[in-house]
N, C-alpha and C. Protein backbone atom coordinates (compact mmCIF):
# COMPACT_ATOMS: atom_id res chain seq x y z
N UNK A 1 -11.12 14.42 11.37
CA UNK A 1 -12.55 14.49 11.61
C UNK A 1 -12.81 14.25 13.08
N UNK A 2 -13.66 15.05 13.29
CA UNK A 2 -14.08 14.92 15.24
C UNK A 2 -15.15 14.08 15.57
N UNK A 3 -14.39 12.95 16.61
CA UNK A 3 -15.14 12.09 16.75
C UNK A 3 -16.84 12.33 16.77
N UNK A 4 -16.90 13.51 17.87
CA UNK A 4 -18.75 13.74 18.00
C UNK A 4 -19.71 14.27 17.03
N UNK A 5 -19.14 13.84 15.64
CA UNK A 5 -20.11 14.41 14.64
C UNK A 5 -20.10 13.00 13.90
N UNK A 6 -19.87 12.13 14.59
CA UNK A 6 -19.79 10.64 13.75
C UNK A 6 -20.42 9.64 15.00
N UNK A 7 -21.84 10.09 15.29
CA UNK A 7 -22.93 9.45 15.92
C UNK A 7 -24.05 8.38 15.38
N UNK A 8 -23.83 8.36 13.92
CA UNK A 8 -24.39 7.02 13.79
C UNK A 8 -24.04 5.50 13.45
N UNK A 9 -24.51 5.10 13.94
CA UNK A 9 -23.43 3.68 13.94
C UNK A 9 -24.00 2.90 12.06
N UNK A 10 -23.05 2.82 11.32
CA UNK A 10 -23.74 1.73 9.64
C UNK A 10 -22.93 0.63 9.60
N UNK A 11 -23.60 0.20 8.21
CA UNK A 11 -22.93 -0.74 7.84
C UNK A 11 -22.66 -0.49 6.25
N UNK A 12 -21.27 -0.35 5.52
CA UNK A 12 -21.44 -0.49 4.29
C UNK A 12 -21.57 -2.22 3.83
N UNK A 13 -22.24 -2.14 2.71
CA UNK A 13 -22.28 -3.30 2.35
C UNK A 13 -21.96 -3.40 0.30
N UNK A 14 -22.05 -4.23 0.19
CA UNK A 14 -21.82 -4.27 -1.59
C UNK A 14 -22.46 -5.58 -2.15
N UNK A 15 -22.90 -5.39 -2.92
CA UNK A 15 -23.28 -6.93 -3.78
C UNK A 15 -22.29 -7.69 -4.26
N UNK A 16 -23.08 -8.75 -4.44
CA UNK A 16 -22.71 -9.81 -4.79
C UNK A 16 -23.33 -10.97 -5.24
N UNK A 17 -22.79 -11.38 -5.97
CA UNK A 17 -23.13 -12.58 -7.50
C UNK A 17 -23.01 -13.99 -6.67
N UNK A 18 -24.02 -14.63 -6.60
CA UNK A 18 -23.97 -16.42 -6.47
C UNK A 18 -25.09 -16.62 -7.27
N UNK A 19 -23.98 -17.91 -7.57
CA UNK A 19 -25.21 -18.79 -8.32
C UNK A 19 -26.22 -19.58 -7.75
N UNK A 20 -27.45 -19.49 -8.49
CA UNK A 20 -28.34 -20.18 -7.74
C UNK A 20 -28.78 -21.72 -8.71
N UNK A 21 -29.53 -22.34 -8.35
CA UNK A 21 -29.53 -23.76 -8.53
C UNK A 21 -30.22 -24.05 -9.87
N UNK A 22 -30.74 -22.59 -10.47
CA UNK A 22 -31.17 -22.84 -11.68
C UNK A 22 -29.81 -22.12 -13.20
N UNK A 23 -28.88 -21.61 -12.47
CA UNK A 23 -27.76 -21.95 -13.61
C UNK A 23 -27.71 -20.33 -13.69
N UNK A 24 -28.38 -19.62 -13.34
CA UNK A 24 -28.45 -18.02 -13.30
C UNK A 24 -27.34 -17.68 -11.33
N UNK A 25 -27.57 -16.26 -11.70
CA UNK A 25 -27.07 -15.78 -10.04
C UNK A 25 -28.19 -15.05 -9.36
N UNK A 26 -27.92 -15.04 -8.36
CA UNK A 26 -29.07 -14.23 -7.32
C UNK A 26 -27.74 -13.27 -6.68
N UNK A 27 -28.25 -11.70 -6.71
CA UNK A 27 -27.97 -10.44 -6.34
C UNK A 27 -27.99 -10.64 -4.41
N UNK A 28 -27.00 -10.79 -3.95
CA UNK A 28 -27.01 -10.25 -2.48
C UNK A 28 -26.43 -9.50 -1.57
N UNK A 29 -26.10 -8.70 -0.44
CA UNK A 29 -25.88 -8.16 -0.05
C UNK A 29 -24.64 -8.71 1.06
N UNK A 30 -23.62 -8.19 0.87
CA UNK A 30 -22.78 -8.92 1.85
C UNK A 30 -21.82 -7.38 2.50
N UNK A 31 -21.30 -7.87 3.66
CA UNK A 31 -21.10 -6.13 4.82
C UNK A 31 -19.40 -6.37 3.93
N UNK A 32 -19.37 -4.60 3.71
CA UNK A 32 -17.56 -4.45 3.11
C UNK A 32 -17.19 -3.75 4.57
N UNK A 33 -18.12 -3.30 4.95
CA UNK A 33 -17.50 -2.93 6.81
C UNK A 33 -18.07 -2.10 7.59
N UNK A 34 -18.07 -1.95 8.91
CA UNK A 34 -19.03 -1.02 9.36
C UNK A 34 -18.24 -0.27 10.33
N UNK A 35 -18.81 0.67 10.46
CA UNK A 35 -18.56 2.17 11.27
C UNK A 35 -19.47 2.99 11.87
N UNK A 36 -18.81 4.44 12.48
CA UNK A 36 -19.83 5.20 12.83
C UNK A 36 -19.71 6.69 11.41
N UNK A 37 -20.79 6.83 11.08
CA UNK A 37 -20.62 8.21 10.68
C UNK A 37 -21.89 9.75 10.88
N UNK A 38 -21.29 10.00 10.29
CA UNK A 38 -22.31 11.77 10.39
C UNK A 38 -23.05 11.98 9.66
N UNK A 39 -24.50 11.90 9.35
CA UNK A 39 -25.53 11.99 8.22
C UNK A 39 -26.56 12.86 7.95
N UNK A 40 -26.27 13.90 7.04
CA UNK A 40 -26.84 14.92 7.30
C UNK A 40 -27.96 15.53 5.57
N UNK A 41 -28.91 15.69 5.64
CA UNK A 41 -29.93 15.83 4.64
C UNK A 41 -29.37 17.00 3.44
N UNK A 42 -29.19 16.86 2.14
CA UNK A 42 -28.95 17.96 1.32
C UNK A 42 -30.06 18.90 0.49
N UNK A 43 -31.00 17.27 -0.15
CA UNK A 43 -32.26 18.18 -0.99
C UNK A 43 -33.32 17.15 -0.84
N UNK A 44 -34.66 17.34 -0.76
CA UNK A 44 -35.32 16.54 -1.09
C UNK A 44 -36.15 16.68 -2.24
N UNK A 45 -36.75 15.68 -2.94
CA UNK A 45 -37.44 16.03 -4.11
C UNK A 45 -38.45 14.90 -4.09
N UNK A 46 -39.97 15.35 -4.61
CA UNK A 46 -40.86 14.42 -5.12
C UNK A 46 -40.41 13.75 -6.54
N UNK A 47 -40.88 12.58 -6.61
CA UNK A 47 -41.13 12.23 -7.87
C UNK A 47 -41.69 10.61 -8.22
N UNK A 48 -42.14 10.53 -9.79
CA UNK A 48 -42.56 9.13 -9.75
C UNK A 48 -42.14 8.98 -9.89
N UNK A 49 -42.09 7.30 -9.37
CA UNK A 49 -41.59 6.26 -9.69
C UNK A 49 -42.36 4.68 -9.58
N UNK A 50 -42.66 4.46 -10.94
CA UNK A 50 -43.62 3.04 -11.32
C UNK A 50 -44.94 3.34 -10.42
N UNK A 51 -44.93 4.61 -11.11
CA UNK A 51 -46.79 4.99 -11.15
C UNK A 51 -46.79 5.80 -9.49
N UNK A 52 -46.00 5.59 -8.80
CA UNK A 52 -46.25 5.85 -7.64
C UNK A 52 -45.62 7.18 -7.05
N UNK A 53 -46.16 8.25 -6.13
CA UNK A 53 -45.04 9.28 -5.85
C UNK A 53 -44.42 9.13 -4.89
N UNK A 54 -42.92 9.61 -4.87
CA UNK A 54 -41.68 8.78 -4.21
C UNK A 54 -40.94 10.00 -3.77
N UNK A 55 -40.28 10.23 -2.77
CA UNK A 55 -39.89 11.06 -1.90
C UNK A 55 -38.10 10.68 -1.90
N UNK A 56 -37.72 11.38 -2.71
CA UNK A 56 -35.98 10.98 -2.64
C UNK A 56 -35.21 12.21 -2.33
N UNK A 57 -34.93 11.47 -1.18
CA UNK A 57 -33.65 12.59 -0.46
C UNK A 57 -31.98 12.14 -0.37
N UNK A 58 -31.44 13.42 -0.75
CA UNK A 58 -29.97 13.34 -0.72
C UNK A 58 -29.57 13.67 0.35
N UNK A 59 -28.11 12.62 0.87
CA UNK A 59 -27.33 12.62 1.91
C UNK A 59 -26.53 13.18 1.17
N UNK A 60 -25.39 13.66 2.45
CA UNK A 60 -24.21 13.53 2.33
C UNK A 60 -23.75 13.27 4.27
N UNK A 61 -23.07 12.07 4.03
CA UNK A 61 -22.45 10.68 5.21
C UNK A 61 -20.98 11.12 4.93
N UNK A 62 -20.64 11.48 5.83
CA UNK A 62 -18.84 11.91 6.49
C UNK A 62 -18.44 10.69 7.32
N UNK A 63 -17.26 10.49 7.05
CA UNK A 63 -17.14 9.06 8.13
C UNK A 63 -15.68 8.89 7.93
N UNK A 64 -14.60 8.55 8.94
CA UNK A 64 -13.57 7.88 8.40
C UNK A 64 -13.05 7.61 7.46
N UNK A 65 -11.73 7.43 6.55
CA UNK A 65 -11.84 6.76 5.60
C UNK A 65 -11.67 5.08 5.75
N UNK A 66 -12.24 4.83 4.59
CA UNK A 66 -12.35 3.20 4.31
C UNK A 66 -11.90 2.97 3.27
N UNK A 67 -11.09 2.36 3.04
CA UNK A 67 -10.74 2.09 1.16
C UNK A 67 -11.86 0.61 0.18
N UNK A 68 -11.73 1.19 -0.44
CA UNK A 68 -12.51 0.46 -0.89
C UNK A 68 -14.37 0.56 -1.66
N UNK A 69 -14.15 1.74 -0.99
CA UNK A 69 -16.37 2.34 -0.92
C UNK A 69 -16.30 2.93 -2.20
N UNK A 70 -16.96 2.75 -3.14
CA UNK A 70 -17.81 2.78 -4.28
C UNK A 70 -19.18 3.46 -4.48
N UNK A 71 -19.37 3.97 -5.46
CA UNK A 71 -20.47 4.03 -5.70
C UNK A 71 -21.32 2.62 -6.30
N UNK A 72 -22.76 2.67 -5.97
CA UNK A 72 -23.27 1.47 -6.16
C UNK A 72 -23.16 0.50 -5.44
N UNK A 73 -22.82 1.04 -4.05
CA UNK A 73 -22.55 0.28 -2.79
C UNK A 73 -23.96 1.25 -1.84
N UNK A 74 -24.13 0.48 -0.85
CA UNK A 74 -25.27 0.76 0.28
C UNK A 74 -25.02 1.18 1.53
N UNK A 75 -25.59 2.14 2.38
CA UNK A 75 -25.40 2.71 3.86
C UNK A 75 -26.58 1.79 3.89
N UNK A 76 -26.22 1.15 5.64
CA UNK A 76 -27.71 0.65 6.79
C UNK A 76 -27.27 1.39 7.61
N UNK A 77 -28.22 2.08 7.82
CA UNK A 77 -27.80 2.96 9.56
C UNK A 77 -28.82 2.02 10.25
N UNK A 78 -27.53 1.51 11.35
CA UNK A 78 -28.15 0.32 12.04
C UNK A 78 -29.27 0.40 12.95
N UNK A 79 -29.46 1.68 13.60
CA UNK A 79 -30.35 2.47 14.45
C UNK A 79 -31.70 2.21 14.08
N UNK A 80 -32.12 2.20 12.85
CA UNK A 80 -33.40 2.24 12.72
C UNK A 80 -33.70 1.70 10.92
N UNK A 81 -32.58 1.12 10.48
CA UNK A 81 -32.77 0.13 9.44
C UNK A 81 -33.10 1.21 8.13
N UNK A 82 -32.69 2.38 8.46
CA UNK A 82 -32.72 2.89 6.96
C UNK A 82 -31.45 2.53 5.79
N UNK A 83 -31.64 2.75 4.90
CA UNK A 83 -30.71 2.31 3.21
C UNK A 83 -30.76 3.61 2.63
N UNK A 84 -29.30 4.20 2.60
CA UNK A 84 -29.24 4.84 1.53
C UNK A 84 -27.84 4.26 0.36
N UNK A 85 -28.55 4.65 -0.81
CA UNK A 85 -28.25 4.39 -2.01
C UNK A 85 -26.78 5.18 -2.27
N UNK A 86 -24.88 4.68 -2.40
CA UNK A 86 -24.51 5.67 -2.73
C UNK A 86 -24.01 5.64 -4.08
N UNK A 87 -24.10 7.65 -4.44
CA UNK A 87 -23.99 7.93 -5.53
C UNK A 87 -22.59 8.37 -5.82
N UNK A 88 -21.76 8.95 -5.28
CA UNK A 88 -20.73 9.14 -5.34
C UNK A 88 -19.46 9.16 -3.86
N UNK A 89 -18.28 9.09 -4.56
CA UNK A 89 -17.20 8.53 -3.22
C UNK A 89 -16.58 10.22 -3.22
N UNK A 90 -15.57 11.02 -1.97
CA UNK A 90 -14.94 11.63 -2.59
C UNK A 90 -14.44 11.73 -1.07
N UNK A 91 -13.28 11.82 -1.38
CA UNK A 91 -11.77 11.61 -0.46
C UNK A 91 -11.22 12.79 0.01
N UNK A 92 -11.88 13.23 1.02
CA UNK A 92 -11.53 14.68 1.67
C UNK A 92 -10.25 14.88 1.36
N UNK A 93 -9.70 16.25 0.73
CA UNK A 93 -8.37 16.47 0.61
C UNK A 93 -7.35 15.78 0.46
N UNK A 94 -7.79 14.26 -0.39
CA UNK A 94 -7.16 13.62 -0.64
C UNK A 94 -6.26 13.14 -0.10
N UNK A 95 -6.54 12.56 1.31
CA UNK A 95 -5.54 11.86 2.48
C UNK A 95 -5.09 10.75 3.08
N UNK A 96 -6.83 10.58 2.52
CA UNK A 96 -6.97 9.05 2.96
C UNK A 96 -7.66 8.82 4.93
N UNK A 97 -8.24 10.38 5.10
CA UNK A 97 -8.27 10.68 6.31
C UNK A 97 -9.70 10.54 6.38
N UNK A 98 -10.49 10.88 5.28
CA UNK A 98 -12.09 10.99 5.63
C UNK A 98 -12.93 11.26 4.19
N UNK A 99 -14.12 10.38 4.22
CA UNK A 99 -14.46 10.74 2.75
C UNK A 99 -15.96 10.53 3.35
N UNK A 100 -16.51 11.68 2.19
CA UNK A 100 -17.72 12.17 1.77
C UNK A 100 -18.47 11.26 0.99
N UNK A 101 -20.12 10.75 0.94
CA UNK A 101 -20.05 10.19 0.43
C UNK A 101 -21.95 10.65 -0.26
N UNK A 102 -22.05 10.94 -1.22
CA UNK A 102 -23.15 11.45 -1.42
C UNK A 102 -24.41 10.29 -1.56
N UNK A 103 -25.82 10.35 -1.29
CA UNK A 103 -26.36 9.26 -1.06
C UNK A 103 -27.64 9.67 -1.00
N UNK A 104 -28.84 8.50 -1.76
CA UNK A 104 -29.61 9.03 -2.00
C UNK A 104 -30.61 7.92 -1.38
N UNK A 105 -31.97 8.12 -0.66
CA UNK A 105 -32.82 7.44 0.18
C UNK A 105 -33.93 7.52 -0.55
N UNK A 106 -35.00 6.59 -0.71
CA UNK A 106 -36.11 6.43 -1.16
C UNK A 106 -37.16 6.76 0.18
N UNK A 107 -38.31 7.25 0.16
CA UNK A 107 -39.11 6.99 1.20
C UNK A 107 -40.36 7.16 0.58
């Protein structure tokens, strides 16, 4: 993968379980690692969501590979504090060289 198409700087991150002081856990966000990658728009679509209309657009984020990235894990593109949601992992030609990562943004 060529470096100059991997201009934005993120952070993946993943949840995580602590307990909190009433005997339950609280959901938080902790960094699995950060990088630069390439983020580029696929579809957008209206729709509701809890009464309200909601604007969800699909990525697809090229980047290095990282082992470890999941779906149900989070992009911050550090630049300007957006979150996208990802939906699926997939391992360019299976190398271990660069993976695709499909991802979906609320706005």
């Amino acid at each position: 993968m060529r470096a100059g198409k991997l201009f934005h700087p993120i952070t993946i991150q993943e949840q995580t379980a602590t307990a909190d002081s009433y005997g339950g856990n609280t959901i938080a966000w902790s960094t699995h690692a950060k990088s630069r990658a390439g983020i580029w728009p696929v579809k957008g679509i209206e729709t509701v969501i809890d009464g309200k209309l909601t604007m969800v657009t699909r990525f697809i984020i090229s980047m290095r590979y990282i082992s470890g990235v999941t779906a149900g894990m989070r992009i911050l593109k550090n630049s300007d504090s957006r979150t996208f949601e990802i939906l699926s992992v997939k391992d360019v030609d299976e190398k271990n060289k660069q993976i695709d990562l499909l991802c979906k943004e609320y706005v």
